[in-house]
Protein backbone atom coordinates (compact mmCIF):
# COMPACT_ATOMS: atom_id res chain seq x y z
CA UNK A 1 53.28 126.20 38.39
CA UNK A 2 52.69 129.88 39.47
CA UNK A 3 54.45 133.03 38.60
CA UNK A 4 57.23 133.00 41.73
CA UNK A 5 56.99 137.08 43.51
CA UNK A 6 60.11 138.39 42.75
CA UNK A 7 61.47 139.20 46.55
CA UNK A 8 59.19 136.88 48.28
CA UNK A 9 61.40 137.07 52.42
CA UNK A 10 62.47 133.94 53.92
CA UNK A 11 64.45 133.60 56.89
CA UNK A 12 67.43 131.64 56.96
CA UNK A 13 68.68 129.65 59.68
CA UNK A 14 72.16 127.87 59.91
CA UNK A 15 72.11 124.04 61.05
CA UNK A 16 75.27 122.24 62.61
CA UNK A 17 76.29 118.97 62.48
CA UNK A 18 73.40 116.58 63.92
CA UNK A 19 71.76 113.27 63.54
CA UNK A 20 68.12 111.92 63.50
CA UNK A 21 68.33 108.21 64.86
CA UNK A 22 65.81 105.62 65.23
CA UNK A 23 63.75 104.18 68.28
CA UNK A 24 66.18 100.95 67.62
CA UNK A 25 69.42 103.30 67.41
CA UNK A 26 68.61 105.18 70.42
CA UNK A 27 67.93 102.05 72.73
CA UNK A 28 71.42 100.57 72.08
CA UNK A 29 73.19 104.36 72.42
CA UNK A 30 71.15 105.31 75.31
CA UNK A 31 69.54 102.33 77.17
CA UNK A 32 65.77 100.76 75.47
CA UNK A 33 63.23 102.95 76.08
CA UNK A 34 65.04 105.80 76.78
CA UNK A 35 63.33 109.06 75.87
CA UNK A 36 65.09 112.30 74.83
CA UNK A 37 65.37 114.96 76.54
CA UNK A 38 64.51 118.40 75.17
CA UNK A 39 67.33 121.20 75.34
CA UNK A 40 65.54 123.72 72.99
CA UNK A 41 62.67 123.73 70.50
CA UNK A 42 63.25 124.58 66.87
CA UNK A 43 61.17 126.53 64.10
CA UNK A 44 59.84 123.20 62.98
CA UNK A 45 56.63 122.42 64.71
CA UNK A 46 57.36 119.61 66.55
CA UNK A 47 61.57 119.50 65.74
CA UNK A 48 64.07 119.92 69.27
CA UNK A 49 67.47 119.64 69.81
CA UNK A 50 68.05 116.79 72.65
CA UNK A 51 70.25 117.65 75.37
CA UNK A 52 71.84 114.11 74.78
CA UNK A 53 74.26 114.04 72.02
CA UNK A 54 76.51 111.07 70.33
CA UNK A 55 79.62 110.46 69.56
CA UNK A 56 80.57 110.50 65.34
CA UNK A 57 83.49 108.46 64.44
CA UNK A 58 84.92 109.19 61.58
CA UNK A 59 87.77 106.98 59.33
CA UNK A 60 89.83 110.49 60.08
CA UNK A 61 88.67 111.81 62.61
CA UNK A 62 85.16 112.00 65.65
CA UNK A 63 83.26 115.04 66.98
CA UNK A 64 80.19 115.08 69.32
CA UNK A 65 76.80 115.97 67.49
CA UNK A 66 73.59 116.69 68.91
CA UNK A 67 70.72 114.76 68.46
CA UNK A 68 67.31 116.17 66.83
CA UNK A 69 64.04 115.00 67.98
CA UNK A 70 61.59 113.55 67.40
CA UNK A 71 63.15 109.98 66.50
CA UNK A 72 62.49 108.93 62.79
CA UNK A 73 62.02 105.86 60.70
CA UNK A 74 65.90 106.46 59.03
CA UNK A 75 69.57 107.03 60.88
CA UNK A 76 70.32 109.81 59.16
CA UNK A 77 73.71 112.43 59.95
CA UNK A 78 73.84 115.50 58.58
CA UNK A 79 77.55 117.17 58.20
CA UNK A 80 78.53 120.02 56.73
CA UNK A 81 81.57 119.90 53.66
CA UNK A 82 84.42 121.47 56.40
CA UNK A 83 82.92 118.36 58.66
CA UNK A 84 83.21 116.19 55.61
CA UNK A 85 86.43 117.04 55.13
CA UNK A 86 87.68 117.03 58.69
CA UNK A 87 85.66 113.93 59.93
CA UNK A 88 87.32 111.85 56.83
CA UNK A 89 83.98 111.36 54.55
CA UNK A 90 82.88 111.48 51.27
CA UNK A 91 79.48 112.54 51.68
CA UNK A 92 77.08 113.71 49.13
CA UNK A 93 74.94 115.98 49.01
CA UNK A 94 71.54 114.71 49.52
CA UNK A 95 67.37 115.91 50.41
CA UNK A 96 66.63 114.82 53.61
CA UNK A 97 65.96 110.43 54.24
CA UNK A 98 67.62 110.17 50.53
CA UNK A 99 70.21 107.83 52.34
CA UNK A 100 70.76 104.93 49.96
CA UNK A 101 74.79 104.55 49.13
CA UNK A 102 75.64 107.01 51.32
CA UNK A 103 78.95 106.69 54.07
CA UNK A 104 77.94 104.76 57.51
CA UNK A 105 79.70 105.72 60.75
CA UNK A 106 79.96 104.41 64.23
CA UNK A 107 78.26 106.37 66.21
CA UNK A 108 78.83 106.20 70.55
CA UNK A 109 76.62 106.72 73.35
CA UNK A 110 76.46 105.87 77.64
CA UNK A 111 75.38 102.61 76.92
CA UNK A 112 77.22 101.13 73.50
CA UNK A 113 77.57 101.54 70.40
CA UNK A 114 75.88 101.41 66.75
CA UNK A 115 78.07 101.17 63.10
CA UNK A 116 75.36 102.80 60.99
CA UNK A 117 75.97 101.19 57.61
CA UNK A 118 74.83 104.75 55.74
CA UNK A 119 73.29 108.10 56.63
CA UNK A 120 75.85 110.20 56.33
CA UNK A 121 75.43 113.49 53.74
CA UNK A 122 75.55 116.80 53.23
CA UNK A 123 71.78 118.07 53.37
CA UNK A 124 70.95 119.70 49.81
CA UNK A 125 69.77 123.39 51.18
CA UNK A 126 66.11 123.84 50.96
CA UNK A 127 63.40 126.39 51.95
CA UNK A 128 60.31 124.94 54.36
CA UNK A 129 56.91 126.28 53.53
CA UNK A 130 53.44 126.35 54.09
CA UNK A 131 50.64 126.07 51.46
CA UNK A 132 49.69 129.44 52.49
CA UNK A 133 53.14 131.19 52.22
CA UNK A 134 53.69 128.93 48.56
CA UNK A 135 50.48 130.36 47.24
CA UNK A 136 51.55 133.37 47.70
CA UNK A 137 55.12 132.93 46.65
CA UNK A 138 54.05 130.73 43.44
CA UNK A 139 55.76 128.07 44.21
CA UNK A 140 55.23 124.32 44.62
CA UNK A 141 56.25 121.45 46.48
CA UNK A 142 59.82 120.22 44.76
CA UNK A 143 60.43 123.41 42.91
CA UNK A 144 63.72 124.21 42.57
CA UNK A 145 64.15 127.96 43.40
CA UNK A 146 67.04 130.74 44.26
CA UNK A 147 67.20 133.12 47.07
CA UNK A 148 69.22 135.88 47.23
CA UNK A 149 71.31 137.50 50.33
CA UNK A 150 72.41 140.92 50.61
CA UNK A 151 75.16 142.13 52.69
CA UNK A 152 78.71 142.56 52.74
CA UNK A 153 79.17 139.30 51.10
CA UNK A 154 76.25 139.07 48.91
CA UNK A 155 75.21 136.26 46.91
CA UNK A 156 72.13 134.18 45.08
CA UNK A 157 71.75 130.70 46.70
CA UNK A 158 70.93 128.48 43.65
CA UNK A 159 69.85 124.81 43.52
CA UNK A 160 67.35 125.29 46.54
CA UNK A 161 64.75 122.96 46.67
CA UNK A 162 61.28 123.60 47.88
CA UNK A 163 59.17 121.70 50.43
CA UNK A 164 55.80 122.74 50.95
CA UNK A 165 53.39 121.02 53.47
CA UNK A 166 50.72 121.81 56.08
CA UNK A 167 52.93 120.68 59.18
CA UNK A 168 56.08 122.87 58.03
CA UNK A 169 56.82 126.66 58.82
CA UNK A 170 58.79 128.60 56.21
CA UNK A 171 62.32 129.08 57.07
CA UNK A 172 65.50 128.07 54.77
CA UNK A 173 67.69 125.60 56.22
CA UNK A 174 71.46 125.80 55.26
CA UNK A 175 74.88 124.76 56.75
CA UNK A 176 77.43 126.81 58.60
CA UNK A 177 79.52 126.56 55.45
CA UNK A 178 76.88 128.35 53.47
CA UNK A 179 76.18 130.77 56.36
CA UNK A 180 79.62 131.99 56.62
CA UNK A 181 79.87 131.99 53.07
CA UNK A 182 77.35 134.98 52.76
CA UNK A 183 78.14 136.66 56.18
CA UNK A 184 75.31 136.07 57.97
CA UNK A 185 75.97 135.24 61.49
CA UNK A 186 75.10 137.75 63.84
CA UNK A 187 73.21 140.11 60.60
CA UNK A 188 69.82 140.43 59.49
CA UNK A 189 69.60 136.81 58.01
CA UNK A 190 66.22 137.29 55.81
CA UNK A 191 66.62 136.48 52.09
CA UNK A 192 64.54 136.74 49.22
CA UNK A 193 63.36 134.47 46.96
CA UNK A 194 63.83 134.31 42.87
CA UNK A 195 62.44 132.58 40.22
């Protein structure tokens, strides 16, 4: 493991409440064979936000949630804690596809209907990055590192995991809770990280 630089910038975006689905999921939502449309690309190479979106049921409460292409291999919903709460679940807090025991939902689109048995958590917040952009930051894939946010409402993100690989850009990915937490809609949201 390398010596992390202290200060080493990331940007941090905020992500909402969305939902990777499978090729099977989408055909009963949306009709089989149906292929998303794309509304706007992200950061990720490759990752867009559909212009369809699907219906979340909840045991308290539903709210419509985008959909993120491209489709995966796992149903997986991604909620924030205030969704958690509001929607009714008990999600935990989980790295992306770690699914296993988690809360299912029904889920509602144009064409039926799908009760996804689990897939619902609260993503663990985690910094993207390249080989290149690792190297120099001294860190490696699965590292658990800290990045700090200045501002009005300062504060040292702990607990953030790592994931480096060829295909990824380097951008940290946490939820609305966490950005309005440290103030960061509408600022300068660049954030350093710590070892």
């Amino acid at each position: 493991m390398g010596i992390i630089m202290q200060g080493f910038p990331i940007i941090i975006e905020g992500s909402g409440k969305h939902c990777h689905l499978t090729r099977e999921t989408l055909d009963k939502l949306y009709g089989e064979g149906f292929q998303l449309e794309i509304k706007k690309m992200l950061t990720q190479p490759g990752q867009y936000v559909a212009l369809q979106t699907v219906k979340m049921i909840g045991p308290r409460n539903c709210a419509d949630i985008a959909i993120i292409g491209p489709l995966r291999k796992v149903n997986q919903i991604e909620i924030s804690l205030t969704d958690a709460r509001t929607l009714g679940f008990n999600a935990p807090i989980r790295e992306s596809s770690d699914v296993k025991g988690s809360p299912g939902c029904k889920l509602i689109g144009p064409c039926g209907e799908v009760d996804i048995e689990e897939g619902v958590i609260i993503a663990k917040r985690h910094v993207h990055l390249t080989p290149e952009d690792a190297e120099k930051a001294g860190i490696t894939d699965g590292q658990v590192v800290k990045v700090r946010v200045e501002g009005e409402r300062a504060l040292v993100f702990d607990e953030v995991m790592a994931r480096v690989n060829s295909e990824y850009a380097t951008f940290m990915h946490i939820d609305y809770d966490e950005i309005n937490a440290a103030a960061l809609i509408g600022t300068d949201t660049t954030g350093v990280i710590l070892n």
